[in-house]
N, C-alpha and C. Protein backbone atom coordinates (compact mmCIF):
# COMPACT_ATOMS: atom_id res chain seq x y z
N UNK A 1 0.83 -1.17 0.00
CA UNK A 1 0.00 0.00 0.00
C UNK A 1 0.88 1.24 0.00
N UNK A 2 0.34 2.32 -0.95
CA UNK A 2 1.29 3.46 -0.65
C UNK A 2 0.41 4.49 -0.47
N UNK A 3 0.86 5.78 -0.24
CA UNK A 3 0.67 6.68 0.09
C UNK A 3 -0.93 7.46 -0.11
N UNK A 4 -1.25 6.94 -1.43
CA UNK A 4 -2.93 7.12 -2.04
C UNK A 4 -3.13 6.72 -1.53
N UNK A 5 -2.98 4.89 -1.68
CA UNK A 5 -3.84 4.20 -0.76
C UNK A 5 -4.36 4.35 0.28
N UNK A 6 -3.86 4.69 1.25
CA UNK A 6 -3.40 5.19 2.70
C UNK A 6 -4.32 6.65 2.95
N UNK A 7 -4.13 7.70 1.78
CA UNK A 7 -5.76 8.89 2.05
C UNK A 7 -6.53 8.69 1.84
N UNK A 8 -6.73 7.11 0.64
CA UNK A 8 -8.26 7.22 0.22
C UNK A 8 -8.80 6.16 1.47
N UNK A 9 -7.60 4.98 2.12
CA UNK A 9 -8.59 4.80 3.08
C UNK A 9 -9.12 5.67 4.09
N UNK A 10 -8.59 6.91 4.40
CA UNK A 10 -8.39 7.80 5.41
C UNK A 10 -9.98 8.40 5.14
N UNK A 11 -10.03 8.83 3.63
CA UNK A 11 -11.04 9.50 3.32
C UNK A 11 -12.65 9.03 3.74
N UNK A 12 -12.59 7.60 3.24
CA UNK A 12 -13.70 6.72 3.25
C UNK A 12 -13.90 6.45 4.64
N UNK A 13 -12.86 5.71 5.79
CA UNK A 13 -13.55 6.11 6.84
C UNK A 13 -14.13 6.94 7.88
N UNK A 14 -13.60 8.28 6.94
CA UNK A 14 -14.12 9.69 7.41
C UNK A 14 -15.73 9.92 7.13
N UNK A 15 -15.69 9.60 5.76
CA UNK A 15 -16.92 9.65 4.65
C UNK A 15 -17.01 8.53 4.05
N UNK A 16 -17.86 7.46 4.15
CA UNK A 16 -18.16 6.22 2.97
C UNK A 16 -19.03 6.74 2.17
N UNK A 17 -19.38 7.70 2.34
CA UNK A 17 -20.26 8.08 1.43
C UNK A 17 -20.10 9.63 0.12
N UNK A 18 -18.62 9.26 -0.07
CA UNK A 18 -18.06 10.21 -0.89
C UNK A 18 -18.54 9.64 -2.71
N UNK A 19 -18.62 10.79 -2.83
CA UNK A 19 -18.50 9.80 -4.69
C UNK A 19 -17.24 9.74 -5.07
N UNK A 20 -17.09 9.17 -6.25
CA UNK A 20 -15.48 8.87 -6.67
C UNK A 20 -14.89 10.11 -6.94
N UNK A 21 -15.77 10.88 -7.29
CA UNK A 21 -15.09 12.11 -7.89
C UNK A 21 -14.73 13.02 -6.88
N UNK A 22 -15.26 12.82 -5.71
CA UNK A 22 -14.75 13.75 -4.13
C UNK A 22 -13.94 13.21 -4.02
N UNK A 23 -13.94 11.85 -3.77
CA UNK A 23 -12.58 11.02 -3.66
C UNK A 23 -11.59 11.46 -4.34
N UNK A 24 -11.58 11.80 -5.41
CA UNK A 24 -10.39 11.60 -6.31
C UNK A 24 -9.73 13.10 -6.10
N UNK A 25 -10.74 13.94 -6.49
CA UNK A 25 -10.44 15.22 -5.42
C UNK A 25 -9.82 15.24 -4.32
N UNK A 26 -10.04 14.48 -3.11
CA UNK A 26 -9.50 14.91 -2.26
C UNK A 26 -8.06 13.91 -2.27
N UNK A 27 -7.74 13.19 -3.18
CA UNK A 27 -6.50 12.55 -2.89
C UNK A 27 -5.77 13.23 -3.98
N UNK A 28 -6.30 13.51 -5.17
CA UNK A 28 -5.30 13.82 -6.15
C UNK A 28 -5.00 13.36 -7.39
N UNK A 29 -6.09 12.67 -7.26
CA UNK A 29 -5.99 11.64 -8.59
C UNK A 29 -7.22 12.06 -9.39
N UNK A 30 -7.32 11.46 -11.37
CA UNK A 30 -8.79 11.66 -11.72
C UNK A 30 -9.10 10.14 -11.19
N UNK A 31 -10.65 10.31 -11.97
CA UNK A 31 -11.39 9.16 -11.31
C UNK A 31 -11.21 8.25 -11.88
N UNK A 32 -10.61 8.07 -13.05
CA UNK A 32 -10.65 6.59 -13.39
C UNK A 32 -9.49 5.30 -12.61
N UNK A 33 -8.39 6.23 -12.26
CA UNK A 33 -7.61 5.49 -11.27
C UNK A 33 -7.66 5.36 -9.70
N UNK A 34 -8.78 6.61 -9.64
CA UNK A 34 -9.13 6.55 -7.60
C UNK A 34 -10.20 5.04 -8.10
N UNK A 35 -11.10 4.99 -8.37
CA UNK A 35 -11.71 4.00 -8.79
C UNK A 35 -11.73 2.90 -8.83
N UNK A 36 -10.56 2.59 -9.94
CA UNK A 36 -9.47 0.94 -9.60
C UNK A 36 -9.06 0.46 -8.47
N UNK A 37 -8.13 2.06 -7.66
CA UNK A 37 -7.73 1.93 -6.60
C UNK A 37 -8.63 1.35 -5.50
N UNK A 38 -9.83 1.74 -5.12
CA UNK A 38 -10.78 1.47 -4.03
C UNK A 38 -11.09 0.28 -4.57
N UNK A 39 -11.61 -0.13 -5.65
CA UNK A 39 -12.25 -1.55 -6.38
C UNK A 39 -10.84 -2.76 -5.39
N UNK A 40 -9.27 -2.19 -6.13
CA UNK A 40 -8.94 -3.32 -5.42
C UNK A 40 -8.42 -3.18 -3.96
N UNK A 41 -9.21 -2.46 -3.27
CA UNK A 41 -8.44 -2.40 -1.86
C UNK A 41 -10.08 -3.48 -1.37
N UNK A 42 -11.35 -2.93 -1.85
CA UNK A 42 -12.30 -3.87 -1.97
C UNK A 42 -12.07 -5.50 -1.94
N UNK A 43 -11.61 -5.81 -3.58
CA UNK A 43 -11.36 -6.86 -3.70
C UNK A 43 -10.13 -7.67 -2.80
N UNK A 44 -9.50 -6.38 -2.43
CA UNK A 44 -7.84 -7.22 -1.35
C UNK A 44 -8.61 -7.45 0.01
N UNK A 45 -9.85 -7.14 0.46
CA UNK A 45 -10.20 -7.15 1.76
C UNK A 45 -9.44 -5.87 2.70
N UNK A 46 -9.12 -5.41 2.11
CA UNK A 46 -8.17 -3.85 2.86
C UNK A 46 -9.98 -3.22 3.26
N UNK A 47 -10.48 -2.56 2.28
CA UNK A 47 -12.07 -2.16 2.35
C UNK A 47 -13.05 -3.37 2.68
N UNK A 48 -13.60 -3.88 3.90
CA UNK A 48 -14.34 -4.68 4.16
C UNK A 48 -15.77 -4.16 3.92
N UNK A 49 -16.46 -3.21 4.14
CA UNK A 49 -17.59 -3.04 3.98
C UNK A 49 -18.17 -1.63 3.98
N UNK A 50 -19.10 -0.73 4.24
CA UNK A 50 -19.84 0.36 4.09
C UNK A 50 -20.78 -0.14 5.11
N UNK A 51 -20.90 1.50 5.64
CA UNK A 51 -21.91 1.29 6.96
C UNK A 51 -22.12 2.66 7.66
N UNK A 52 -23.61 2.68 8.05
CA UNK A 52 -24.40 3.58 8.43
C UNK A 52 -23.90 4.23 10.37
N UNK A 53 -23.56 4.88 10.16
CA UNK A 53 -23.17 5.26 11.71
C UNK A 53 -24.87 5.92 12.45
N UNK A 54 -25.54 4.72 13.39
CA UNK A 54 -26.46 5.50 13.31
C UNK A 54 -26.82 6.07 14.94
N UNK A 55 -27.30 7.33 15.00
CA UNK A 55 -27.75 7.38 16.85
C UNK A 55 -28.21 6.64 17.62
N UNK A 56 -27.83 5.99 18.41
CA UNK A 56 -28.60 5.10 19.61
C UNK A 56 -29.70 5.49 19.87
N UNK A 57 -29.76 6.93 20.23
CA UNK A 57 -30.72 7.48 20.59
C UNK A 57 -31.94 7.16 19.79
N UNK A 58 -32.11 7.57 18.63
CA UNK A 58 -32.83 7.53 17.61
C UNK A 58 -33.56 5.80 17.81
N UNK A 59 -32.68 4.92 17.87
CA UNK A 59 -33.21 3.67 17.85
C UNK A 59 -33.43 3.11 19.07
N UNK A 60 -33.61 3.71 20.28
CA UNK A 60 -34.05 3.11 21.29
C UNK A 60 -32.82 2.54 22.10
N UNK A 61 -31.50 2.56 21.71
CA UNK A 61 -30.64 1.58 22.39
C UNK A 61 -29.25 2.39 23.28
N UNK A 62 -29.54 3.58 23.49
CA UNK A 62 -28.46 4.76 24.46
C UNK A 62 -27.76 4.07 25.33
N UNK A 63 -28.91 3.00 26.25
CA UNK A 63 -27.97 2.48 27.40
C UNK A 63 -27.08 1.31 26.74
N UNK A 64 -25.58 1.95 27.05
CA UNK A 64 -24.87 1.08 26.85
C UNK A 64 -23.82 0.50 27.73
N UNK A 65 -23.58 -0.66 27.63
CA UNK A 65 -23.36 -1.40 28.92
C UNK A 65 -21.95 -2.41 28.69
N UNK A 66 -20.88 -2.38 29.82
CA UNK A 66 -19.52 -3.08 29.14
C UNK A 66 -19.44 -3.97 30.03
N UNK A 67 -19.46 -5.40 29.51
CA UNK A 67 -19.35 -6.80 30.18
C UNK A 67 -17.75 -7.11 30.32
N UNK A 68 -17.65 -7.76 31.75
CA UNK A 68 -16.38 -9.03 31.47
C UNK A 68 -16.86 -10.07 32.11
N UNK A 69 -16.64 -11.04 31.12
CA UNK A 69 -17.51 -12.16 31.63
C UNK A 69 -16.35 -13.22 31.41
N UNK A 70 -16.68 -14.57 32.62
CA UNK A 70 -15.74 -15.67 32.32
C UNK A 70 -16.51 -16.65 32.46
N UNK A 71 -16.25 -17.80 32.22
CA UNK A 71 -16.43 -19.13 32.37
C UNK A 71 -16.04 -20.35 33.25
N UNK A 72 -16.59 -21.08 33.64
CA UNK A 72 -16.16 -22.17 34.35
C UNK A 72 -15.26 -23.08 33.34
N UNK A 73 -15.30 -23.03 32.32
CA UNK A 73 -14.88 -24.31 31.47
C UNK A 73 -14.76 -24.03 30.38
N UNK A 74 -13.15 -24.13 30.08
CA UNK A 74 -12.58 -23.82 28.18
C UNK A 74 -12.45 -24.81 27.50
N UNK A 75 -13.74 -26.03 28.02
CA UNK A 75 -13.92 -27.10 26.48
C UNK A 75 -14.03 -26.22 25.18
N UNK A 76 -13.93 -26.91 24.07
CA UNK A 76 -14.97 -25.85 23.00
C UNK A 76 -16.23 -26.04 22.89
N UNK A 77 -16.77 -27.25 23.49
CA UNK A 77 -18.19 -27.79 23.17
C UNK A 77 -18.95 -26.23 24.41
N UNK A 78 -17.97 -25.64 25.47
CA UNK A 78 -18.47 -24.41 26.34
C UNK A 78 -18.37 -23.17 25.37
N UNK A 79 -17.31 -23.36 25.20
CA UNK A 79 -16.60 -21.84 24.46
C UNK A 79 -17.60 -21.67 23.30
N UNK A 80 -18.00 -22.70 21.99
CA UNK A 80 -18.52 -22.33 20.80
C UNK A 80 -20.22 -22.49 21.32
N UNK A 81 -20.52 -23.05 22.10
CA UNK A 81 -22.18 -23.02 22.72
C UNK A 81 -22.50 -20.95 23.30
N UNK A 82 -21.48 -20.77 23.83
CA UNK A 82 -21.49 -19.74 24.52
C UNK A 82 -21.14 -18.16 23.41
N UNK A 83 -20.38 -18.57 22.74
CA UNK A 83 -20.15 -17.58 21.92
C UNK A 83 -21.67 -17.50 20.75
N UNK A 84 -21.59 -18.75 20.60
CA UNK A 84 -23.17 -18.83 19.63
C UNK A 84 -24.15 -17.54 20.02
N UNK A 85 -24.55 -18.19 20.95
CA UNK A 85 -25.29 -17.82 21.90
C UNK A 85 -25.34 -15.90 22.28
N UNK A 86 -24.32 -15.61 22.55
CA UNK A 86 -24.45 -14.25 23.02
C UNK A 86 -24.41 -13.51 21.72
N UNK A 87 -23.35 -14.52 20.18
CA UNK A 87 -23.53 -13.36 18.85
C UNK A 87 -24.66 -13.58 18.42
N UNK A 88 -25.98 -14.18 18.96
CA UNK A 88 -26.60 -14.19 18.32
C UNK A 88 -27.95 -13.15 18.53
N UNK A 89 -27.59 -12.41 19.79
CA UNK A 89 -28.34 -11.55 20.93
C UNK A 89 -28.02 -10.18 19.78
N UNK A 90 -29.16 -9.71 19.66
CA UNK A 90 -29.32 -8.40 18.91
C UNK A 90 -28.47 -7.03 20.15
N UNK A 91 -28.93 -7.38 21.10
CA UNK A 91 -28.43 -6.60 21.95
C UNK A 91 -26.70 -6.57 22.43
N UNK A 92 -25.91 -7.45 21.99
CA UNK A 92 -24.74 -7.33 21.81
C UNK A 92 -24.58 -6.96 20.46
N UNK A 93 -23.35 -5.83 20.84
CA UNK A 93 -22.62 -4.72 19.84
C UNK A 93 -21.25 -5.74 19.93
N UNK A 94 -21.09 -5.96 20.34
CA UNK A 94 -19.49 -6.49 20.50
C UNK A 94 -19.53 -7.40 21.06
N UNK A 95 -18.57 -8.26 20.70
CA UNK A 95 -17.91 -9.70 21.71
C UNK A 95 -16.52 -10.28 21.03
N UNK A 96 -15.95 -10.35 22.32
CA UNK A 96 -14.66 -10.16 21.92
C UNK A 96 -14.26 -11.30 23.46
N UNK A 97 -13.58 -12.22 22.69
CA UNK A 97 -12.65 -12.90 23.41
C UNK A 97 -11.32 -13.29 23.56
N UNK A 98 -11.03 -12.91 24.99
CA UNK A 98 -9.66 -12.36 25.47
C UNK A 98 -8.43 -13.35 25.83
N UNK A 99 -7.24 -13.20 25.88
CA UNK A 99 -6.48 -13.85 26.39
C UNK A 99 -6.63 -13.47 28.11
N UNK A 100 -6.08 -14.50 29.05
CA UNK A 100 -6.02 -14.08 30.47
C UNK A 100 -7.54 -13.77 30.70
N UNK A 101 -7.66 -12.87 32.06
CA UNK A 101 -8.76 -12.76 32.64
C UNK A 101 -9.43 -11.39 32.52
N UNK A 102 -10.58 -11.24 32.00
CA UNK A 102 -11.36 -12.08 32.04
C UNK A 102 -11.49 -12.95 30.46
N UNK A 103 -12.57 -13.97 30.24
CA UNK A 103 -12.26 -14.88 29.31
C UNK A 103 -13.13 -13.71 28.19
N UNK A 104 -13.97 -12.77 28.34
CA UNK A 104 -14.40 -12.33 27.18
C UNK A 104 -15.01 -10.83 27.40
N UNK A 105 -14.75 -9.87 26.71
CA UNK A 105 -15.49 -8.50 26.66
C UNK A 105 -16.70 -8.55 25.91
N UNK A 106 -17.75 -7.94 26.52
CA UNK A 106 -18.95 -7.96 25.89
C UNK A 106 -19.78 -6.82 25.36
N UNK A 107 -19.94 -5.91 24.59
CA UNK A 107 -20.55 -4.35 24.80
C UNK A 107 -21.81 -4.33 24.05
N UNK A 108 -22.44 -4.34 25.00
CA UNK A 108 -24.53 -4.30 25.37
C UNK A 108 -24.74 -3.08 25.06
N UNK A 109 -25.97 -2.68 23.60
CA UNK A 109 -26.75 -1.79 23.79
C UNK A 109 -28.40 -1.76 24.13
N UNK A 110 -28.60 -1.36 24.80
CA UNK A 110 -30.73 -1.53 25.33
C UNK A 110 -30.70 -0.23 25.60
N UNK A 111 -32.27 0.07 25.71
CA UNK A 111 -32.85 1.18 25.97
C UNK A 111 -32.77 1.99 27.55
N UNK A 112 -32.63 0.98 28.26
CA UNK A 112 -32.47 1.59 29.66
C UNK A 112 -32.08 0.55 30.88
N UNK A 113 -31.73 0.88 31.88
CA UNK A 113 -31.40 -0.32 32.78
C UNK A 113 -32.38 -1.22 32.99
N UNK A 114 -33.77 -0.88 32.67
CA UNK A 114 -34.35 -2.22 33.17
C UNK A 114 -34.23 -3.17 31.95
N UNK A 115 -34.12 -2.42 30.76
CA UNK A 115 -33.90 -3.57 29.78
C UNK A 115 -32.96 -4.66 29.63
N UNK A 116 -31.59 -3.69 30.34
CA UNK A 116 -30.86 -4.21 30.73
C UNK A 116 -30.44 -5.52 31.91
N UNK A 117 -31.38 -5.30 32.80
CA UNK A 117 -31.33 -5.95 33.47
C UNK A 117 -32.33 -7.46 32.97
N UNK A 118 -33.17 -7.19 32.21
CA UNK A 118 -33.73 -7.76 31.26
C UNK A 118 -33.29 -9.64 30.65
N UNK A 119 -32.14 -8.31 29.74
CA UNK A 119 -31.10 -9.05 29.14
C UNK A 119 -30.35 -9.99 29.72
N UNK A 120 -30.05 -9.48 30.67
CA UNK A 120 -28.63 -10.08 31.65
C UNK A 120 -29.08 -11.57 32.32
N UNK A 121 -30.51 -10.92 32.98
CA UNK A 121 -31.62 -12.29 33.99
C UNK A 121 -32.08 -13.13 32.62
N UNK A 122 -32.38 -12.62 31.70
CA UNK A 122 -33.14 -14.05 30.66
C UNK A 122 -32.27 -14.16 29.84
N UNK A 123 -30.82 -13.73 29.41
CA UNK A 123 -30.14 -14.25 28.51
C UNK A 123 -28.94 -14.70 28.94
N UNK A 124 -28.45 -13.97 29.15
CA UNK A 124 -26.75 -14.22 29.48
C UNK A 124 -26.19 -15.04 30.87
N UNK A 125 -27.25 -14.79 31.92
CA UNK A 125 -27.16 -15.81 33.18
C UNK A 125 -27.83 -16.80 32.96
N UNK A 126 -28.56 -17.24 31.48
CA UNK A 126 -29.28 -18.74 30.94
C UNK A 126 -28.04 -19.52 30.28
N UNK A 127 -27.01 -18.85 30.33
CA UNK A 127 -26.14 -19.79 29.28
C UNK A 127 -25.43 -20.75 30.48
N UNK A 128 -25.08 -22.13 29.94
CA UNK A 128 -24.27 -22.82 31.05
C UNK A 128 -22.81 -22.59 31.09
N UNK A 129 -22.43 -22.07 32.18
CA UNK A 129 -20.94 -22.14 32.78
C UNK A 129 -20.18 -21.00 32.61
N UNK A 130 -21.52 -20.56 32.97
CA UNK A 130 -21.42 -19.26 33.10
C UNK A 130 -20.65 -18.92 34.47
N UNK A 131 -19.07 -18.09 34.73
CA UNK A 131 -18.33 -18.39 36.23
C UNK A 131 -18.62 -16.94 36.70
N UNK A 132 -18.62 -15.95 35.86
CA UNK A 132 -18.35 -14.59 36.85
C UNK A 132 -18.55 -13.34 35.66
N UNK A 133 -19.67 -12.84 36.27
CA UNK A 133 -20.35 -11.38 35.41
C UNK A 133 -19.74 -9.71 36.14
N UNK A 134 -19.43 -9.27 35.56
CA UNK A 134 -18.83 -7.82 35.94
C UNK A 134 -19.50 -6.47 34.78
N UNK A 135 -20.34 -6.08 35.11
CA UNK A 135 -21.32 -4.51 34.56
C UNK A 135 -20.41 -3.61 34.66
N UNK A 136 -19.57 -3.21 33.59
CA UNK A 136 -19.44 -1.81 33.88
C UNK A 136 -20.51 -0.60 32.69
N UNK A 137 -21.05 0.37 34.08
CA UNK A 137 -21.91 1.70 32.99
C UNK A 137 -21.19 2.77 32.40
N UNK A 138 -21.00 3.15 31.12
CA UNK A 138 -20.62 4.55 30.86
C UNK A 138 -21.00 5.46 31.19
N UNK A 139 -19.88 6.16 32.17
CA UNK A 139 -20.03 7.91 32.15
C UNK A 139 -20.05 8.49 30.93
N UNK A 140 -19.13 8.07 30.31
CA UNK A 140 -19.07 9.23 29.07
C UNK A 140 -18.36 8.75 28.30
N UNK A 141 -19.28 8.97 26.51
CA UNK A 141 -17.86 7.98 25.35
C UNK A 141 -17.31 9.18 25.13
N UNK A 142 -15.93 9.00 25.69
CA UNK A 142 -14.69 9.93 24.68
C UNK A 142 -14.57 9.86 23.49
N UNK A 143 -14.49 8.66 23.03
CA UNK A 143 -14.17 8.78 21.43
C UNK A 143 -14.52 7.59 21.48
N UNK A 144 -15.73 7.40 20.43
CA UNK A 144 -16.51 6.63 19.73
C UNK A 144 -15.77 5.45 18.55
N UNK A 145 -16.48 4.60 18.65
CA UNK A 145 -15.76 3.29 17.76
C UNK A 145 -15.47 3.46 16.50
């Protein structure tokens, strides 16, 4: 990757929603080569996808909520039951599993704590082997994902 490469990804995750010709504008190039360029950063998997940044607010889901959760047991028949399971919860934004302790980060969006609490009593304390739950609430996002 060189140096284009490198503003037009800059550009796009600023704006995915540039046309080629802003694009090409803002890197320096005409469009028939900004074009190619993005096609194969596309096709290289460098550009994975396009996506809507949208308000929580707007959709009901503000309260957001940061799990560390572990397990009693690192069979995989635990680990892939359990991971199933929570990616398959609309209400997880994230899941991410860790080296060391704890065994996994989890980041919950719902509408408010009782939904939350919701979640937690009918989903996530239903899974088996299940060892140890830790809630942390946001004060405040500094800088957003």
């Amino acid at each position: 990757m060189d140096p284009i490469d490198l503003a037009i990804i800059a550009e796009l995750e600023q704006d995915g929603r540039l046309t080629n010709v802003e694009l090409a504008q803002r890197v320096g190039l005409t469009t028939g080569p900004c074009l190619r360029r993005v096609q194969r950063l596309e096709a290289d998997g460098v550009i994975r996808g396009y996506r809507a940044v949208v308000d929580p607010t707007a959709v009901g889901r503000s309260f957001e909520v940061l799990i560390e959760l572990s397990l009693d047991a690192q069979d995989a028949d635990t680990v892939e039951r359990f991971e199933q399971i929570l990616a398959r919860a609309e209400e997880v934004i994230e899941l991410r599993r860790l080296f060391g302790s704890p065994d996994y980060f989890v980041r919950v969006a719902v509408a408010d704590l009782a939904a939350y609490e919701t979640f937690l009593s009918r989903h996530v304390m239903t899974i088996p082997r299940i060892k140890n739950v830790t809630s942390h609430f946001t004060m405040k996002t500094v800088k957003p994902a």
